[in-house]
C-alpha atoms as a PDB file:
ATOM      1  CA  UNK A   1     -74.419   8.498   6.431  1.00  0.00           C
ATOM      2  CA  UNK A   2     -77.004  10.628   8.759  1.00  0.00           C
ATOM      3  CA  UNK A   3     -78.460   7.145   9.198  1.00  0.00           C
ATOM      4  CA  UNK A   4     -75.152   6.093  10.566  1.00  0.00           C
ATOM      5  CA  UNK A   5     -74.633   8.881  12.015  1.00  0.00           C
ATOM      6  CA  UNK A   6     -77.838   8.986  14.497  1.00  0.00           C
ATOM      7  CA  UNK A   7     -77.213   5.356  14.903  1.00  0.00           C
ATOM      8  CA  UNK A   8     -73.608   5.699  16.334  1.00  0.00           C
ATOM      9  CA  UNK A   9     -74.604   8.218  18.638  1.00  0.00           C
ATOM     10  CA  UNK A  10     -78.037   6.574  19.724  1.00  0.00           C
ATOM     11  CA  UNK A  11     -76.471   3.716  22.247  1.00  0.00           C
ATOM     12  CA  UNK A  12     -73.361   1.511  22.415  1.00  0.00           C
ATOM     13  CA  UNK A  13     -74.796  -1.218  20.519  1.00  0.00           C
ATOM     14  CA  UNK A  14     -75.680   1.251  17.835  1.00  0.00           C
ATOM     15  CA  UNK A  15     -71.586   2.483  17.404  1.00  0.00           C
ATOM     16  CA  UNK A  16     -70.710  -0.933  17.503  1.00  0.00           C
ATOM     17  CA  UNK A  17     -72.972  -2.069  14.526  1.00  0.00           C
ATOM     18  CA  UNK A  18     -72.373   0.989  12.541  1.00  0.00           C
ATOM     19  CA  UNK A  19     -68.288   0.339  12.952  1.00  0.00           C
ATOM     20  CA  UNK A  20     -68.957  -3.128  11.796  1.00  0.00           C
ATOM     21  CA  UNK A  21     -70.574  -2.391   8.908  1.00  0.00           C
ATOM     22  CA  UNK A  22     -68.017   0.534   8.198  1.00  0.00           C
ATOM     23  CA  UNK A  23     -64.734  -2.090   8.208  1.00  0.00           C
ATOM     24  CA  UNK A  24     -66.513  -4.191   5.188  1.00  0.00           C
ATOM     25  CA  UNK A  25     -64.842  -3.496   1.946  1.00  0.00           C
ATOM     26  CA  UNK A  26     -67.540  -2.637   0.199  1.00  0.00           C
ATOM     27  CA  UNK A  27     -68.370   0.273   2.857  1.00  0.00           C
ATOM     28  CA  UNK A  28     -65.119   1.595   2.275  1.00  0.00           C
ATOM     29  CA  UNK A  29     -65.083   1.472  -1.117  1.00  0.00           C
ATOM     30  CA  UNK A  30     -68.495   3.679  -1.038  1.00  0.00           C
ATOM     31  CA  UNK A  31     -66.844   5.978   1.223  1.00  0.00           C
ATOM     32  CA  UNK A  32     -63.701   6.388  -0.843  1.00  0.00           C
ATOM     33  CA  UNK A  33     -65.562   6.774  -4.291  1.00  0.00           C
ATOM     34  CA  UNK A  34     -67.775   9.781  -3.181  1.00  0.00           C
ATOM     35  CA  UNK A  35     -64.515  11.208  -1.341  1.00  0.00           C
ATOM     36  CA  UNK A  36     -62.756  10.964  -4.844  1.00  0.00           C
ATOM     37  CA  UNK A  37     -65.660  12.934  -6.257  1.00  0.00           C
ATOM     38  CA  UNK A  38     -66.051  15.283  -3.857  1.00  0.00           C
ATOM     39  CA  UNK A  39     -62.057  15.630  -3.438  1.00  0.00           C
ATOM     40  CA  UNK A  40     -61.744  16.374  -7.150  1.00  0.00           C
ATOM     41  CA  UNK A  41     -65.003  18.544  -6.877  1.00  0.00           C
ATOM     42  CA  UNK A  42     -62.582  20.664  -4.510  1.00  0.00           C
ATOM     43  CA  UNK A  43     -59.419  20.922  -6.531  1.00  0.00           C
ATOM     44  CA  UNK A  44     -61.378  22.134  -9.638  1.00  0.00           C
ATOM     45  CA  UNK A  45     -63.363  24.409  -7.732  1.00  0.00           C
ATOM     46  CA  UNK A  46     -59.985  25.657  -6.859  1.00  0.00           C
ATOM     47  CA  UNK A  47     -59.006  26.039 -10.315  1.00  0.00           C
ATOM     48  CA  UNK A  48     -61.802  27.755 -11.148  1.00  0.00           C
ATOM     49  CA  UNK A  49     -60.981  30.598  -8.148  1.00  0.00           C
ATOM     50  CA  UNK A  50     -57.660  30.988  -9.534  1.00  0.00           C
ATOM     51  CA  UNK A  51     -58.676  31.042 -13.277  1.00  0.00           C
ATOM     52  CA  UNK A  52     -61.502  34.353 -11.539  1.00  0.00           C
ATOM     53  CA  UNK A  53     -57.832  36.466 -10.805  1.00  0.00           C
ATOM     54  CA  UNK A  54     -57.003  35.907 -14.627  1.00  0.00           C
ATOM     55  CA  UNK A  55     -54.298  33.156 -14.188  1.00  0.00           C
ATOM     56  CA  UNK A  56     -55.070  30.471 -16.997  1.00  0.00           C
ATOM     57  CA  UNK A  57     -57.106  31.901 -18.950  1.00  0.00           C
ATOM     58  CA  UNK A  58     -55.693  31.348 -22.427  1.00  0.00           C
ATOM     59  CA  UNK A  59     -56.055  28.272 -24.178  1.00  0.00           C
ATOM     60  CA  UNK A  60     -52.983  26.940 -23.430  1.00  0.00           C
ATOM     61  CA  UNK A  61     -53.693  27.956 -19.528  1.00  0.00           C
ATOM     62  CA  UNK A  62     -56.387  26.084 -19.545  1.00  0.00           C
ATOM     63  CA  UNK A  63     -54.942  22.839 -20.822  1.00  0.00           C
ATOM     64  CA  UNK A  64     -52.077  23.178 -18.406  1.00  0.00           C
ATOM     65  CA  UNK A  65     -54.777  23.642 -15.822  1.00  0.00           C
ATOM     66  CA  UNK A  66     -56.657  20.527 -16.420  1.00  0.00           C
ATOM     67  CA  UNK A  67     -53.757  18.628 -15.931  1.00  0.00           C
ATOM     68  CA  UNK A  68     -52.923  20.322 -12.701  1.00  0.00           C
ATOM     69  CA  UNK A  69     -56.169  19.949 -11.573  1.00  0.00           C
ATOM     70  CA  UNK A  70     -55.924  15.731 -12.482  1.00  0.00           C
ATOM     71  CA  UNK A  71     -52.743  15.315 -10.628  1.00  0.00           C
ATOM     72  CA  UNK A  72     -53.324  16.893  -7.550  1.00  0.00           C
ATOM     73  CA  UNK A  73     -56.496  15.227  -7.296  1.00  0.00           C
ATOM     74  CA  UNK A  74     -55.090  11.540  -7.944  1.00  0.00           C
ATOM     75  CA  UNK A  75     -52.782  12.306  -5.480  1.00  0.00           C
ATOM     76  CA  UNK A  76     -55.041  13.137  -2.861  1.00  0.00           C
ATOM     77  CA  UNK A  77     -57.402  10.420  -3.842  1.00  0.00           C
ATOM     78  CA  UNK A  78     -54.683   7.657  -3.577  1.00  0.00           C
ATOM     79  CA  UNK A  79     -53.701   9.749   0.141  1.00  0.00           C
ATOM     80  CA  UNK A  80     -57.591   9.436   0.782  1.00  0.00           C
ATOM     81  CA  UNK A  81     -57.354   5.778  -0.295  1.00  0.00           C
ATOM     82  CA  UNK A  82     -54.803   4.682   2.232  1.00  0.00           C
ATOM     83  CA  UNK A  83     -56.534   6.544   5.080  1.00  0.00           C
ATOM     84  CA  UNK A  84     -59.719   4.616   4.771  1.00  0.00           C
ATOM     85  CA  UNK A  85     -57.918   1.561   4.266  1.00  0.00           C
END
């Protein structure tokens, strides 16, 4: 993505390649996978902060958390899906 990045910005031809090969389907597939994992890096990472004030803790908490945590984030995967595509 740096690649890309320097690429895009280098000349005109340079954005225009880099936004071709960015519409292909398997580019945006890429992209969206390491969104998802990042995305649901985020919302359990936000779990996490909110299980440090002592919310969740127990057992039962926890398991209530987890499934939290999975809906948010295929929510805001599927909203990250239609973005890219």
């Amino acid at each position: 993505m740096l690649y890309a990045l320097d690429l895009s910005l280098d000349s005109e031809e340079g954005f225009a390649s880099v936004k071709a090969g960015l519409t292909s389907p398997l580019a945006k597939f890429v992209i969206w996978a390491l969104l998802s994992a990042l995305l649901y890096h985020l919302v359990a990472g936000i779990r996490h902060l909110i299980m440090d004030t002592g919310i969740g803790e127990t057992l039962e908490g926890g398991k209530l958390g987890s499934k939290i945590v999975i809906a948010v984030s295929v929510v805001v995967i599927v909203l990250a899906g239609v973005w890219i595509w």
